[in-house]
Protein backbone atom coordinates (compact mmCIF):
# COMPACT_ATOMS: atom_id res chain seq x y z
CA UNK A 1 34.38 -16.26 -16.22
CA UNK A 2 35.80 -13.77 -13.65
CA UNK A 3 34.27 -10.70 -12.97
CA UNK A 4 35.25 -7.81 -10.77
CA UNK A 5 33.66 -8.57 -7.45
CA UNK A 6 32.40 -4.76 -7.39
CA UNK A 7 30.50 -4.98 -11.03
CA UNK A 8 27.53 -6.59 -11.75
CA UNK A 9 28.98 -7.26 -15.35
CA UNK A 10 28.07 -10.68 -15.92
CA UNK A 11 26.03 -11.06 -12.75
CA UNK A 12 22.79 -9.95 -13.42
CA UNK A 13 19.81 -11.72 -11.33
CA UNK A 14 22.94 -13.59 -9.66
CA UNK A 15 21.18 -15.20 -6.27
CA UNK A 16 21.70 -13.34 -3.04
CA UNK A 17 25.28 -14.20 -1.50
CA UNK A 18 26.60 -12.84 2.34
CA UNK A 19 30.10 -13.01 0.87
CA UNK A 20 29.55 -10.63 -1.99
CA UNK A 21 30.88 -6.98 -1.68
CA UNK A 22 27.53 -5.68 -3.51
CA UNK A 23 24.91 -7.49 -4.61
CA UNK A 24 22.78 -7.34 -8.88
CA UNK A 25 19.21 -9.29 -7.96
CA UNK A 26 16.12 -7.25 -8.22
CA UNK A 27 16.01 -6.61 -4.98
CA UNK A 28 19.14 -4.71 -4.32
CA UNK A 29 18.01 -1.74 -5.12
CA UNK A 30 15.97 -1.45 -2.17
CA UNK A 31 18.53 -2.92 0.28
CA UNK A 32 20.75 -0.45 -0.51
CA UNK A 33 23.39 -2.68 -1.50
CA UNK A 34 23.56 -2.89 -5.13
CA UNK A 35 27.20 -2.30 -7.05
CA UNK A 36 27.49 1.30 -8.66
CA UNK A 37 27.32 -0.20 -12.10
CA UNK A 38 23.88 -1.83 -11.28
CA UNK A 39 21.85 -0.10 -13.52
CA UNK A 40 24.53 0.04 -16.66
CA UNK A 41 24.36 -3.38 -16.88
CA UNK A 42 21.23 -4.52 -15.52
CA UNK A 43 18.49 -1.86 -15.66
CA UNK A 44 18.89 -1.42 -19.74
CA UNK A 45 15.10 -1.30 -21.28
CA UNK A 46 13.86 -1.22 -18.04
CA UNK A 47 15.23 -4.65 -16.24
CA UNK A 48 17.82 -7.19 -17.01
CA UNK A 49 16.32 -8.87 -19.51
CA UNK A 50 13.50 -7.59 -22.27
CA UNK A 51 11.08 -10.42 -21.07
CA UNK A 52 11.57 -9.46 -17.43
CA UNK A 53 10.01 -6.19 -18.49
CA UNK A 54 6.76 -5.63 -16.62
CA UNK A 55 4.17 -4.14 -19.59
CA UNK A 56 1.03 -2.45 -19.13
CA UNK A 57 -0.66 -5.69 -20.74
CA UNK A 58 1.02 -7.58 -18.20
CA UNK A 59 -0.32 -4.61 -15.37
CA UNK A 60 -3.50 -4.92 -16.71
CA UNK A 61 -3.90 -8.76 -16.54
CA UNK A 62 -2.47 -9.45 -13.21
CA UNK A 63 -3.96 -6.43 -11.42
CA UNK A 64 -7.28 -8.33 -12.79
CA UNK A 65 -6.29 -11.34 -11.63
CA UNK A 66 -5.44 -9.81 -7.87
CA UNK A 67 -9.90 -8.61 -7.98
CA UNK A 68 -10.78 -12.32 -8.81
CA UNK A 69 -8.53 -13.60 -6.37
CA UNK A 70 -9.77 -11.20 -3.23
CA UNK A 71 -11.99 -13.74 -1.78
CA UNK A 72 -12.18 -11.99 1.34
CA UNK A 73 -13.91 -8.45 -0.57
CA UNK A 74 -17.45 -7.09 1.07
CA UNK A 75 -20.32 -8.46 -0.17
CA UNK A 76 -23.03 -6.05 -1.47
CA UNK A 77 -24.87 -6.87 1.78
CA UNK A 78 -22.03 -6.12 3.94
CA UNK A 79 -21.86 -2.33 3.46
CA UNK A 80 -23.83 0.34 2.83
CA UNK A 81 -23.00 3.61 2.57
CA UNK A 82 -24.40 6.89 2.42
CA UNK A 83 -21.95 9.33 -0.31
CA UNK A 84 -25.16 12.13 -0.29
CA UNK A 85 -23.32 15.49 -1.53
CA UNK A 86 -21.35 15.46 -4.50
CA UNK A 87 -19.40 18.25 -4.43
CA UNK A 88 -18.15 20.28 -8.11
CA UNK A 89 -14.31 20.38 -8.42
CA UNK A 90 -14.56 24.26 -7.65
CA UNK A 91 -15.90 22.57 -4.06
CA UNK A 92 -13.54 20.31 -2.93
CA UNK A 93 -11.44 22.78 -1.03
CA UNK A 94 -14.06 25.03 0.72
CA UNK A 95 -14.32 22.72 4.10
CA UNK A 96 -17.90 23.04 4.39
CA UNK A 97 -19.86 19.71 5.64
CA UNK A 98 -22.73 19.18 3.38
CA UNK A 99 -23.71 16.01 4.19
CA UNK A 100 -25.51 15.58 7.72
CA UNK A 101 -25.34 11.97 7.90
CA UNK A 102 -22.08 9.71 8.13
CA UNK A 103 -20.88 7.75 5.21
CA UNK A 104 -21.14 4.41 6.40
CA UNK A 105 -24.94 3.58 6.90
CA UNK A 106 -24.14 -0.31 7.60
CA UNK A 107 -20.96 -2.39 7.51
CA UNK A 108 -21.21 -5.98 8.54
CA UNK A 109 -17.97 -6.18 11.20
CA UNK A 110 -18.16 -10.00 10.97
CA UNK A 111 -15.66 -8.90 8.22
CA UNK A 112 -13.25 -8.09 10.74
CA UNK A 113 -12.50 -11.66 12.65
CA UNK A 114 -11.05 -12.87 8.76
CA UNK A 115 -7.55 -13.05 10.10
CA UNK A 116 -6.34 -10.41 7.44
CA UNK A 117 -8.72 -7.81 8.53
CA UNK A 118 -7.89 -8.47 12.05
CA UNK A 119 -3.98 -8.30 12.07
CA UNK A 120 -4.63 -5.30 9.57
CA UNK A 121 -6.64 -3.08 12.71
CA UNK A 122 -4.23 -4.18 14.61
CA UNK A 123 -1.95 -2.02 13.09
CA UNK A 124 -3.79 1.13 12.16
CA UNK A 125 -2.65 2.52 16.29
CA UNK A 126 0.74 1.96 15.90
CA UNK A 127 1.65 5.21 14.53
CA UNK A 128 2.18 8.87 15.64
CA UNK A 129 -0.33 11.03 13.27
CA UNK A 130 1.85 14.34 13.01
CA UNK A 131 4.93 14.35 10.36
CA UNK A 132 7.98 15.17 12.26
CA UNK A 133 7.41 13.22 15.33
CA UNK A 134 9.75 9.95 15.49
CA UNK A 135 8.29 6.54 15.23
CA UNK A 136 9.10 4.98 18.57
CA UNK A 137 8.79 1.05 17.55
CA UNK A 138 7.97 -1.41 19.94
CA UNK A 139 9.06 -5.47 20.02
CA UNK A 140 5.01 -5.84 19.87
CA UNK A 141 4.62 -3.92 16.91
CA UNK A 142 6.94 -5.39 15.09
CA UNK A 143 5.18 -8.30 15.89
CA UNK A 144 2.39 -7.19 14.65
CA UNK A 145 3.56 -6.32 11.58
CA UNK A 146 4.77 -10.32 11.04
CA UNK A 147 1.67 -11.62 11.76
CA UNK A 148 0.03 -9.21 8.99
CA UNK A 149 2.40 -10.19 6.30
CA UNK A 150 1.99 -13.97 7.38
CA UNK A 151 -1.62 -14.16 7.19
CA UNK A 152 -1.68 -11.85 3.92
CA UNK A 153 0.70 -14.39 2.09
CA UNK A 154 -1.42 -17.35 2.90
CA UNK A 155 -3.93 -16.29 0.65
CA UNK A 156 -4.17 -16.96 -2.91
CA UNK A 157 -4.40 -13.14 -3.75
CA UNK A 158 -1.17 -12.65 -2.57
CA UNK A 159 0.49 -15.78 -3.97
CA UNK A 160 -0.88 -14.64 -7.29
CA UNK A 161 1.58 -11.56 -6.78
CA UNK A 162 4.43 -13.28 -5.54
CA UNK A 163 4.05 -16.01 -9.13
CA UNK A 164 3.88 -12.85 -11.07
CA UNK A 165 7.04 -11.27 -9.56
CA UNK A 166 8.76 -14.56 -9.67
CA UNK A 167 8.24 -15.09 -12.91
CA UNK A 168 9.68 -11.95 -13.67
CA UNK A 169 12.69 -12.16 -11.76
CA UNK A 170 11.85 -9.83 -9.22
CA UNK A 171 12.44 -12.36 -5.90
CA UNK A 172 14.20 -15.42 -6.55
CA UNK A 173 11.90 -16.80 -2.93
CA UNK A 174 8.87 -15.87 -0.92
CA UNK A 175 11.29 -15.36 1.73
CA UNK A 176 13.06 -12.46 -0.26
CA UNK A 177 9.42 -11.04 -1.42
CA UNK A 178 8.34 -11.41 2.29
CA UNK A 179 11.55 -9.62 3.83
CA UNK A 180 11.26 -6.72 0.65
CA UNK A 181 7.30 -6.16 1.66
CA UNK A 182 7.88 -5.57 5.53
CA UNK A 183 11.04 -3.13 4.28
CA UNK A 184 8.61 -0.99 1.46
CA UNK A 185 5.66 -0.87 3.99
CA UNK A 186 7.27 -0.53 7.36
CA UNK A 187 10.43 0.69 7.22
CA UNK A 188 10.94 4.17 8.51
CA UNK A 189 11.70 7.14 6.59
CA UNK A 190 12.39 10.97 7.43
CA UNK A 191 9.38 13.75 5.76
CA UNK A 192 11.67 16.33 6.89
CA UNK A 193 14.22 17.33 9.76
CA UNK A 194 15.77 13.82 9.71
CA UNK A 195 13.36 12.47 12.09
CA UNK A 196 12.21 8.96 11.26
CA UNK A 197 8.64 10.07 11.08
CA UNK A 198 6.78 7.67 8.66
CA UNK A 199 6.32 4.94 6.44
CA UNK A 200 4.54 3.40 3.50
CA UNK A 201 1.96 1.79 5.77
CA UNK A 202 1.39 4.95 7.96
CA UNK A 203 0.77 6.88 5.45
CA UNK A 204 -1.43 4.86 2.91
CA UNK A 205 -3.24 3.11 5.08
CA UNK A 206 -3.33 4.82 8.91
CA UNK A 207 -3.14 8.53 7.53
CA UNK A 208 -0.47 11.39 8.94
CA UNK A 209 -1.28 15.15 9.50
CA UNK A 210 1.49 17.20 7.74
CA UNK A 211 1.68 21.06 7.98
CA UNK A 212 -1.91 21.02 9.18
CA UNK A 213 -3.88 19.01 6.66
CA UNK A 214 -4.58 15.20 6.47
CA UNK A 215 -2.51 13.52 4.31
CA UNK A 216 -2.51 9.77 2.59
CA UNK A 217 -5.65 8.06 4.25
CA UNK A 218 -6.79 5.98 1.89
CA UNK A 219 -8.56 2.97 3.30
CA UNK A 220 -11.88 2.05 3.95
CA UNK A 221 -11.84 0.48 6.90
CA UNK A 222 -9.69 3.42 8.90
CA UNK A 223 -12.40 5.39 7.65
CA UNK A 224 -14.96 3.42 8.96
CA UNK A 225 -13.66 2.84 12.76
CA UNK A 226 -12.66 6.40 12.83
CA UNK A 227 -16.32 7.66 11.47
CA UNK A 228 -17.94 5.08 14.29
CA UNK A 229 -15.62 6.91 16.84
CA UNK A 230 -16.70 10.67 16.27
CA UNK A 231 -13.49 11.66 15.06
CA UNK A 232 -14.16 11.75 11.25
CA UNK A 233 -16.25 14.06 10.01
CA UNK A 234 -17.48 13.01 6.21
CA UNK A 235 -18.38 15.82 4.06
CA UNK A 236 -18.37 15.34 0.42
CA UNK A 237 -17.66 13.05 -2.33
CA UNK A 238 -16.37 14.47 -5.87
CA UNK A 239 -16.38 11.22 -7.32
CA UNK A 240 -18.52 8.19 -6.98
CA UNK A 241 -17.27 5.12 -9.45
CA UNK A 242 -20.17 2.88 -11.38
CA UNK A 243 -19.65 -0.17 -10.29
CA UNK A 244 -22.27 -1.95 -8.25
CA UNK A 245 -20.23 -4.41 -6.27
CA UNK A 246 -17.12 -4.13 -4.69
CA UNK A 247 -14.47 -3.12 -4.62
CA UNK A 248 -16.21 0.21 -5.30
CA UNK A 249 -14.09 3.59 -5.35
CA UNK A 250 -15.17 6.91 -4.04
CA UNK A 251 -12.86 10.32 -4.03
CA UNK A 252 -14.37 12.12 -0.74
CA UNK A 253 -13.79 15.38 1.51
CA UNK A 254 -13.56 14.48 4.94
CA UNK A 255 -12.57 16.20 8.50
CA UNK A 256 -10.25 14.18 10.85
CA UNK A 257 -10.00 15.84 14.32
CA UNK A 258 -10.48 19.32 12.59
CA UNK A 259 -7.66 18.51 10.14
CA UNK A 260 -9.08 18.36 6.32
CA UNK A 261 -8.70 16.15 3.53
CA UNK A 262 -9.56 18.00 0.31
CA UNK A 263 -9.61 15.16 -1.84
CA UNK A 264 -9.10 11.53 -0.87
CA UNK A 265 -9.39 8.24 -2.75
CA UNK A 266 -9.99 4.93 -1.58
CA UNK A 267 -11.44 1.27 -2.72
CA UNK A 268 -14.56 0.95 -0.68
CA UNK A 269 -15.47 -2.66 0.14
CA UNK A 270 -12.31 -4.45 -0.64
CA UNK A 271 -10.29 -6.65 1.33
CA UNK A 272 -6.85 -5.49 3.11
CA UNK A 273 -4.49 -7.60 1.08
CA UNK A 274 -6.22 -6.42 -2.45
CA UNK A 275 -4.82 -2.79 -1.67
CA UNK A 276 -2.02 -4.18 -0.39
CA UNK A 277 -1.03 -6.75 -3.57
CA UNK A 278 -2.22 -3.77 -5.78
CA UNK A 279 -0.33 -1.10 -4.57
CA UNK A 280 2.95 -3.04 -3.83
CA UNK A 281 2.36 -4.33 -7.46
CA UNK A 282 2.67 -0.54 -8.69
CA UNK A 283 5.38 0.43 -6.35
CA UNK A 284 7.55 -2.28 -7.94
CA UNK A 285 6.30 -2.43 -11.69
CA UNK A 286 6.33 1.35 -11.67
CA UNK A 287 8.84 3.05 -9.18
CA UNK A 288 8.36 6.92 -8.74
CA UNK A 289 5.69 8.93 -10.56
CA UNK A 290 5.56 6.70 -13.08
């Protein structure tokens, strides 16, 4: 049947095609290039179809799935760390340091030659701390940035994702998924003034400063490298989770070159493509505050 080639009447989940004006597969939403009637006809009870519907039983058993799968997690014996104060919610914000000794008591850095930790630290200098700076991005950087997503989708963590999104009609190919990952994660986007100032990586992972105070920051092994250097101050913790294995999960107060962090989060222990499949996992089953 004909349809108007600026509709998506008819053509929802329709493959990728060059020669199409604008474009109904999951992913067009985030290349910008969907037709204006996208969501009419293809966003109706939440996706395309009611079986492509991601549902917090499905959240619930894949995001499972994703912890069994990350192989490459700490061992208890690979960390130990040190949370000492816990500080009352009326605390969090006062900036004092009330706990002498750093965090991290022990981690085993063996960890880091497993090619997904490696090509992770690789990127955490990449990026210009302070919101309303440009990103200047160089050809090695980007290359970089490959060889993280390459390594990250050869493990079985990651495939587990990419099934799950599949299956849902998210990407029609790994290729797509790929391509949609380095655009959610890397690509550039303005915090103010239209400068092209940060991205999802910078800020989940590296950490920015923004109107004086820390902001995003939420991985372990930043943390860690940035303790071991003297330019992370630990402080508190408000939360310590009760697991005893990891991926653990601590909510801590922390100093970064004088800039504070009232209260962070972050998985302690896990691997770098476990917070990566997890979050990316949310960011798609659950765009926006949701």
């Amino acid at each position: 049947l004909y349809t108007a080639p600026d509709s998506c009447e008819g053509r929802c989940e329709e493959p990728f095609s060059e020669e199409d004006e604008c474009h109904c597969h999951a992913g067009c939403e985030r290349s910008h290039d969907c037709c204006e009637d996208f969501h009419r006809h293809c966003r109706a009870g939440g996706f395309s179809r009611s079986r492509d519907a991601i549902t917090d039983e499905d959240l619930l058993r894949i995001s499972e799935e994703l912890y069994e799968a990350d192989h490459n997690k700490a061992r208890p014996s690979d960390i130990t760390i040190n949370p000492q104060y816990q500080a009352s919610p009326d605390e969090t914000g006062d900036r004092e340091d009330r706990s002498p000794q750093p965090l991290y008591k022990y981690v085993n850095e063996k960890l880091f030659s497993k090619p997904t930790y490696a090509s992770f630290v690789k990127l955490l200098d990449n990026y210009q701390r302070v919101t309303g700076r440009e990103e200047e991005v160089t050809s090695e950087e980007l290359k970089e940035q490959d060889n993280f997503l390459k390594e990250v989708m050869k493990t079985e963590l990651m495939k587990k994702l990419f099934t799950f999104l599949y299956e849902k009609n998210r990407y029609g190919s790994e290729q797509e998924f790929v391509a949609d990952l380095k655009e959610m994660w890397f690509g550039l986007y303005s915090r103010g003034d239209g400068e092209w100032d940060s991205s999802g990586f910078e800020h989940v992972f590296s950490g920015e400063v923004k109107k004086g105070k820390v902001s995003g920051f939420h991985n372990w092994i930043r943390f860690y490298l940035l303790e071991k250097q003297g330019t992370v101050n630990y402080f508190s913790h408000n939360f310590d989770g009760p697991w005893d294995t990891y991926p653990d999960v601590l909510g801590l107060q922390f100093s970064w070159d004088g800039f504070y962090k009232e209260v962070g989060s972050a998985f302690i222990g896990c691997s770098p493509e476990f917070e990566f499949g997890l979050y990316t996992l949310c960011f798609i089953a659950r765009p926006g505050r949701a």
